[in-house]
C-alpha atoms as a PDB file:
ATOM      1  CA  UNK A   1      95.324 127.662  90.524  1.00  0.00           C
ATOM      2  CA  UNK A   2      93.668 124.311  89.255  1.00  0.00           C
ATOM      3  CA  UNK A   3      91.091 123.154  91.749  1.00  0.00           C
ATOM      4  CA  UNK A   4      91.092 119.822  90.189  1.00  0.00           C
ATOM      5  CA  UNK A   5      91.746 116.641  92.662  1.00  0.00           C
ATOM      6  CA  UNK A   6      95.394 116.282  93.544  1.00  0.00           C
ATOM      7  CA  UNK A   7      97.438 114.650  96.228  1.00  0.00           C
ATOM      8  CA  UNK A   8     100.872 115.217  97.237  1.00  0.00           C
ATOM      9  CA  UNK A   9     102.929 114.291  99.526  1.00  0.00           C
ATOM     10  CA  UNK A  10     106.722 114.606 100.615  1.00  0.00           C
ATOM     11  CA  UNK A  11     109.245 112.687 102.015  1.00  0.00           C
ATOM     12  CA  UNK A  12     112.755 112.880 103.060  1.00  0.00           C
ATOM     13  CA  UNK A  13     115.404 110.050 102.392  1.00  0.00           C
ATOM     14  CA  UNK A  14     118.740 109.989 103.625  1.00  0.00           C
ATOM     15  CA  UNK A  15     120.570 108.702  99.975  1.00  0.00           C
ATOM     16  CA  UNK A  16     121.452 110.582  96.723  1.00  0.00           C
ATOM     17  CA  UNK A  17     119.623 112.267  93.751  1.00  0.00           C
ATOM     18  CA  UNK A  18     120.987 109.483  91.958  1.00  0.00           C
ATOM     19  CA  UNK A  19     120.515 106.667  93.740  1.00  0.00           C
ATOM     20  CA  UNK A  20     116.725 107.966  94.564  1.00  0.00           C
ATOM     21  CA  UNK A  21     116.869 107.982  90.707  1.00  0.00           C
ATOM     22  CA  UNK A  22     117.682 104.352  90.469  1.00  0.00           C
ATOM     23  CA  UNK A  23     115.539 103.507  92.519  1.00  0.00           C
ATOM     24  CA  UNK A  24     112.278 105.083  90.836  1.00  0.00           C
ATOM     25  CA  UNK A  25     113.401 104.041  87.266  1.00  0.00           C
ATOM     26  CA  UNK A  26     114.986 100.518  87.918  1.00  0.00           C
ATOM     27  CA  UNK A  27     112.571  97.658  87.484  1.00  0.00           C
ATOM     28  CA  UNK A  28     114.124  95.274  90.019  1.00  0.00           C
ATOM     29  CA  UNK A  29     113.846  97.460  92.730  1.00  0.00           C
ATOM     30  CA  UNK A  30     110.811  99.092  91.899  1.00  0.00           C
ATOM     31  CA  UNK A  31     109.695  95.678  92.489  1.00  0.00           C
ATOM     32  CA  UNK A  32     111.055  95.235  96.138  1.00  0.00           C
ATOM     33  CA  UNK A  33     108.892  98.294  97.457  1.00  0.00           C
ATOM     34  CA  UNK A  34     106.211  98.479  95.365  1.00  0.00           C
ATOM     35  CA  UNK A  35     104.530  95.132  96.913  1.00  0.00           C
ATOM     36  CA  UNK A  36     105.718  92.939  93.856  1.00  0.00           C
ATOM     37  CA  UNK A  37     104.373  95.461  90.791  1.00  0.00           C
ATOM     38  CA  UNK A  38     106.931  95.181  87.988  1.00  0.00           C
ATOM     39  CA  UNK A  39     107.766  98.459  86.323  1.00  0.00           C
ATOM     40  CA  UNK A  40     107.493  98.019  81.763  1.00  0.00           C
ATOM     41  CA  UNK A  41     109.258 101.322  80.808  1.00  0.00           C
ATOM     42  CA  UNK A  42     112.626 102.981  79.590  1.00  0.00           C
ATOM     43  CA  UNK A  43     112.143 106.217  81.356  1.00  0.00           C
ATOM     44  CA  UNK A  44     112.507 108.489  78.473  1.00  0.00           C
ATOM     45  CA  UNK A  45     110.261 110.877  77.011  1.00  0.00           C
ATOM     46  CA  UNK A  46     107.808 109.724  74.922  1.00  0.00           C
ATOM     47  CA  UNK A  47     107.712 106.145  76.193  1.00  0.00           C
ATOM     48  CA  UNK A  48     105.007 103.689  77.392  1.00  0.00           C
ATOM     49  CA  UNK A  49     104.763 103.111  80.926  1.00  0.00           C
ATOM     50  CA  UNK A  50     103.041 100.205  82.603  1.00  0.00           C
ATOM     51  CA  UNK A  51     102.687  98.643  85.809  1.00  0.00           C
ATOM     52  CA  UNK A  52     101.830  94.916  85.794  1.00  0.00           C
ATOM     53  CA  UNK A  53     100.891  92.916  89.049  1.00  0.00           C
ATOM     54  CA  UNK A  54     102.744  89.551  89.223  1.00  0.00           C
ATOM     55  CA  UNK A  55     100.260  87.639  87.268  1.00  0.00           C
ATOM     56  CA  UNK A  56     100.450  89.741  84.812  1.00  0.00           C
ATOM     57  CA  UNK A  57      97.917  91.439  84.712  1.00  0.00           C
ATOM     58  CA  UNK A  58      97.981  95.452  84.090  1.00  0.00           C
ATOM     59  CA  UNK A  59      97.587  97.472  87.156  1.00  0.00           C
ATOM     60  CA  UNK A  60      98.784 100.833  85.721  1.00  0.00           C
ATOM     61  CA  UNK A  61      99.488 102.574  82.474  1.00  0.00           C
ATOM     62  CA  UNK A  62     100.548 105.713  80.333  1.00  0.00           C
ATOM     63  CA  UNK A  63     103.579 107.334  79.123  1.00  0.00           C
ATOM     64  CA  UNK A  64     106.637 109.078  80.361  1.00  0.00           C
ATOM     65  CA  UNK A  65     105.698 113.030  80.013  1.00  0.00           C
ATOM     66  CA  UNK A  66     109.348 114.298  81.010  1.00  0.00           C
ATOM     67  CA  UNK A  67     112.769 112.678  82.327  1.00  0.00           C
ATOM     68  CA  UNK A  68     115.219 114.900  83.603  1.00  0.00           C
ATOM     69  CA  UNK A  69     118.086 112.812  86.002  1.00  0.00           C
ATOM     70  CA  UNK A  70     117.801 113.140  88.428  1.00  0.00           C
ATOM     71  CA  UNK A  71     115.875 115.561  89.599  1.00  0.00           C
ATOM     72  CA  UNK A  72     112.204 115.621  87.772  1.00  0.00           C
ATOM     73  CA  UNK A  73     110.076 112.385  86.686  1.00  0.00           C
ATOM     74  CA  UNK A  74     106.603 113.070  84.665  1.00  0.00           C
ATOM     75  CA  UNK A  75     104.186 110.351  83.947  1.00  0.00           C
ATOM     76  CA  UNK A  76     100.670 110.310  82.232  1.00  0.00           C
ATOM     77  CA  UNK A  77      99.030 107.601  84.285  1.00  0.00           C
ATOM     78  CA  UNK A  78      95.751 105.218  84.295  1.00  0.00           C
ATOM     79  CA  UNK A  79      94.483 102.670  85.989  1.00  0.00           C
ATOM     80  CA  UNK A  80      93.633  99.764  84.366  1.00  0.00           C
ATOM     81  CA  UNK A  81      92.655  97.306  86.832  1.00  0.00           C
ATOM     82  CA  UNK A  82      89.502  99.089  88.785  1.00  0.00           C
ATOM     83  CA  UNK A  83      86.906 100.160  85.994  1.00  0.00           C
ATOM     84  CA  UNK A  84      85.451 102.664  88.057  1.00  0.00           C
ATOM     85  CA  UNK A  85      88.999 103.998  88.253  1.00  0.00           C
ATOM     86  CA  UNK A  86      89.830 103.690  84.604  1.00  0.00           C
ATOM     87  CA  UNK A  87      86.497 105.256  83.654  1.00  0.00           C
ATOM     88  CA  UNK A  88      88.173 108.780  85.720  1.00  0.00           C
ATOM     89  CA  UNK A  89      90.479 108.655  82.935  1.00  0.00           C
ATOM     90  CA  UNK A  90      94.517 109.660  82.978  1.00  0.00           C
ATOM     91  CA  UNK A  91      96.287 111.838  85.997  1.00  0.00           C
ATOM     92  CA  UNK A  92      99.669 113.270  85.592  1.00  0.00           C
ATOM     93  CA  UNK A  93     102.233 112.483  88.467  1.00  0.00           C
ATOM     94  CA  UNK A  94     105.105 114.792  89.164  1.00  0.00           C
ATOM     95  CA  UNK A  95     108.070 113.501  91.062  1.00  0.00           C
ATOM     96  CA  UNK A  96     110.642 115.967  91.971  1.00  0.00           C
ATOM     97  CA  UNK A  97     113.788 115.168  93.516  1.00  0.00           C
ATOM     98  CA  UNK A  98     115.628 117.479  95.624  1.00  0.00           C
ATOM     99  CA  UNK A  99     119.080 117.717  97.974  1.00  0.00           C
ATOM    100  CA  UNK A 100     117.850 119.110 100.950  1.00  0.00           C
ATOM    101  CA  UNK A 101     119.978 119.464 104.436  1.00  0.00           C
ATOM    102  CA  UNK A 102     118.500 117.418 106.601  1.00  0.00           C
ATOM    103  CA  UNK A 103     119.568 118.324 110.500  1.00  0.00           C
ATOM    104  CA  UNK A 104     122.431 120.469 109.068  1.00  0.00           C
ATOM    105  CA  UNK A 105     123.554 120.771 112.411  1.00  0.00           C
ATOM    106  CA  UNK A 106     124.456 117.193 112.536  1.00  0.00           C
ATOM    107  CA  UNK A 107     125.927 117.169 109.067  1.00  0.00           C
ATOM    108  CA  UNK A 108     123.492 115.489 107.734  1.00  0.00           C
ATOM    109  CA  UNK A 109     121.852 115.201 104.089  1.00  0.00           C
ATOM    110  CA  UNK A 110     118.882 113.936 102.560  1.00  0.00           C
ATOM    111  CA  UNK A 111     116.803 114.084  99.471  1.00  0.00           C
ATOM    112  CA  UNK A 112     113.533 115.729  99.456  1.00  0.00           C
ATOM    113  CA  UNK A 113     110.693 113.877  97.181  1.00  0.00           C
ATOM    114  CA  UNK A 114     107.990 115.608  96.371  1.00  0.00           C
ATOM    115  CA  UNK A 115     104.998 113.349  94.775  1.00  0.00           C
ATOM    116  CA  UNK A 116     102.143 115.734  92.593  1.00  0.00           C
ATOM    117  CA  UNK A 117      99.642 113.302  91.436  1.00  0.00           C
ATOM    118  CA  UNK A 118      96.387 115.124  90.043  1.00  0.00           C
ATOM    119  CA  UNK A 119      93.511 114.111  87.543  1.00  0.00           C
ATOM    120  CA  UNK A 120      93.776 115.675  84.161  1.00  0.00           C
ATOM    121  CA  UNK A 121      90.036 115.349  83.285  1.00  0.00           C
ATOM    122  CA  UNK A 122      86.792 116.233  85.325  1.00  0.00           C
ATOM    123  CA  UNK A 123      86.335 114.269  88.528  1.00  0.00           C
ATOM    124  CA  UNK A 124      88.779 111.883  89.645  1.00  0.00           C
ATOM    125  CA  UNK A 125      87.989 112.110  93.062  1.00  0.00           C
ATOM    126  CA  UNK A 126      87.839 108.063  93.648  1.00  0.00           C
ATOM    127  CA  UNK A 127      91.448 107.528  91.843  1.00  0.00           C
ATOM    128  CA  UNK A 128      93.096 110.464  94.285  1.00  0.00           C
ATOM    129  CA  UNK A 129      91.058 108.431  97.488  1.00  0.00           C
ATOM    130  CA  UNK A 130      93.002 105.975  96.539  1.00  0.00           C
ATOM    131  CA  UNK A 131      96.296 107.071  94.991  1.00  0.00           C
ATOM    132  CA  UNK A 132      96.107 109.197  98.702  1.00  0.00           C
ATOM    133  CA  UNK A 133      96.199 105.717 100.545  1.00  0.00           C
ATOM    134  CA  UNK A 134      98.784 103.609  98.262  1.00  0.00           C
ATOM    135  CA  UNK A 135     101.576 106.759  98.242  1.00  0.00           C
ATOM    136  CA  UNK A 136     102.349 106.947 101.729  1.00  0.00           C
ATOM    137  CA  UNK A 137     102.644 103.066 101.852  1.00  0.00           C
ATOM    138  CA  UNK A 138     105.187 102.631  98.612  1.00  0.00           C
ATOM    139  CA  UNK A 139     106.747 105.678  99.774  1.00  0.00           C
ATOM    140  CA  UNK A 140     107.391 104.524 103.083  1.00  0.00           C
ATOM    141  CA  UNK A 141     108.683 101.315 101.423  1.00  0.00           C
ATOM    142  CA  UNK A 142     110.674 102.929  99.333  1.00  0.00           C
ATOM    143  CA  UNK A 143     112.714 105.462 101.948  1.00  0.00           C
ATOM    144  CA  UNK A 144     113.227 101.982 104.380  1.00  0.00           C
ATOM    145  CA  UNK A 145     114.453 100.162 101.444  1.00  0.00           C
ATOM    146  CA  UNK A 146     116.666 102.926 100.763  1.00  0.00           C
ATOM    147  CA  UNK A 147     117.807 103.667 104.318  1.00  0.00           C
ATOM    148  CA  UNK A 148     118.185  99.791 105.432  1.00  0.00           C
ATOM    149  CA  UNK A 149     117.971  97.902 102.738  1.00  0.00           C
ATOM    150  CA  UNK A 150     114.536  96.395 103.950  1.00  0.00           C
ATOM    151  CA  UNK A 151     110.861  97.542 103.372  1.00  0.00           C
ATOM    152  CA  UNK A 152     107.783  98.452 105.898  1.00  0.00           C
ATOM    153  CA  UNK A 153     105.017  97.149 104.569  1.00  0.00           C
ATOM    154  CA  UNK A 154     104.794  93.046 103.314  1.00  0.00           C
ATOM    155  CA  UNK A 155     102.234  91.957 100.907  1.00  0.00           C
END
């Protein structure tokens, strides 16, 4: 067991493996919930991954560890925009997706994220503080977004 800093956090989404997919791999909508951060990536193993605010300026970066549609999203990530931050080094952030019944008795079904987001080096305990607060905020954007087409949280 790694006692390393880590955050996770789960959430439940009534949509689709798929369309949760989408949603966490296509720019434009990555966009809509993620307070205006544009997503520079293909998604596939092996690729760079950035995060730029809308001036342009980088906000996150790394690399796509593992892609597997849609169920399992791996990134090697950085900050690049708070040098105390950056100086913590990279993290590794695990999304899993998974169908889960949600109120079977009603019928109903929903998709289970899980978000794993630890440091890979030593320390890293000011990027988790504050990985911990932005989650639950892009998250919640995100499950609105998908639920009623609108977000939470504004910029």
């Amino acid at each position: 067991m790694s006692d390393k800093p880590k955050f996770v956090y789960v959430i439940y989404i009534r949509t689709t493996p798929e369309k949760l997919w989408a949603a966490l791999t296509d720019p434009q909508t990555i966009r809509k919930y993620w307070f205006g951060i544009t997503a520079e990536c293909d998604f596939k193993p092996g690729s760079p991954w950035r995060l730029k605010f809308e001036d342009g300026r980088a906000a996150d970066t790394g690399e796509i560890l593992e892609a597997v549609p849609p169920q399992r999203l791996v990134i090697r990530w950085r900050n690049e925009f708070k040098p105390e931050l950056k100086a913590e080094g990279y993290s590794r952030c695990t999304m899993e997706i998974e169908t889960a019944d949600y109120y079977p008795d009603f019928g109903g079904k929903a998709v289970k994220l899980t978000i794993n987001h630890e440091v890979e080096g030593e320390g890293g305990l000011k990027f988790i503080e504050a990985v911990s607060g932005g989650w639950p905020k892009v998250l919640s954007n995100l499950k609105s977004l998908l639920e009623t087409g609108d977000i939470t949280f504004q910029i």
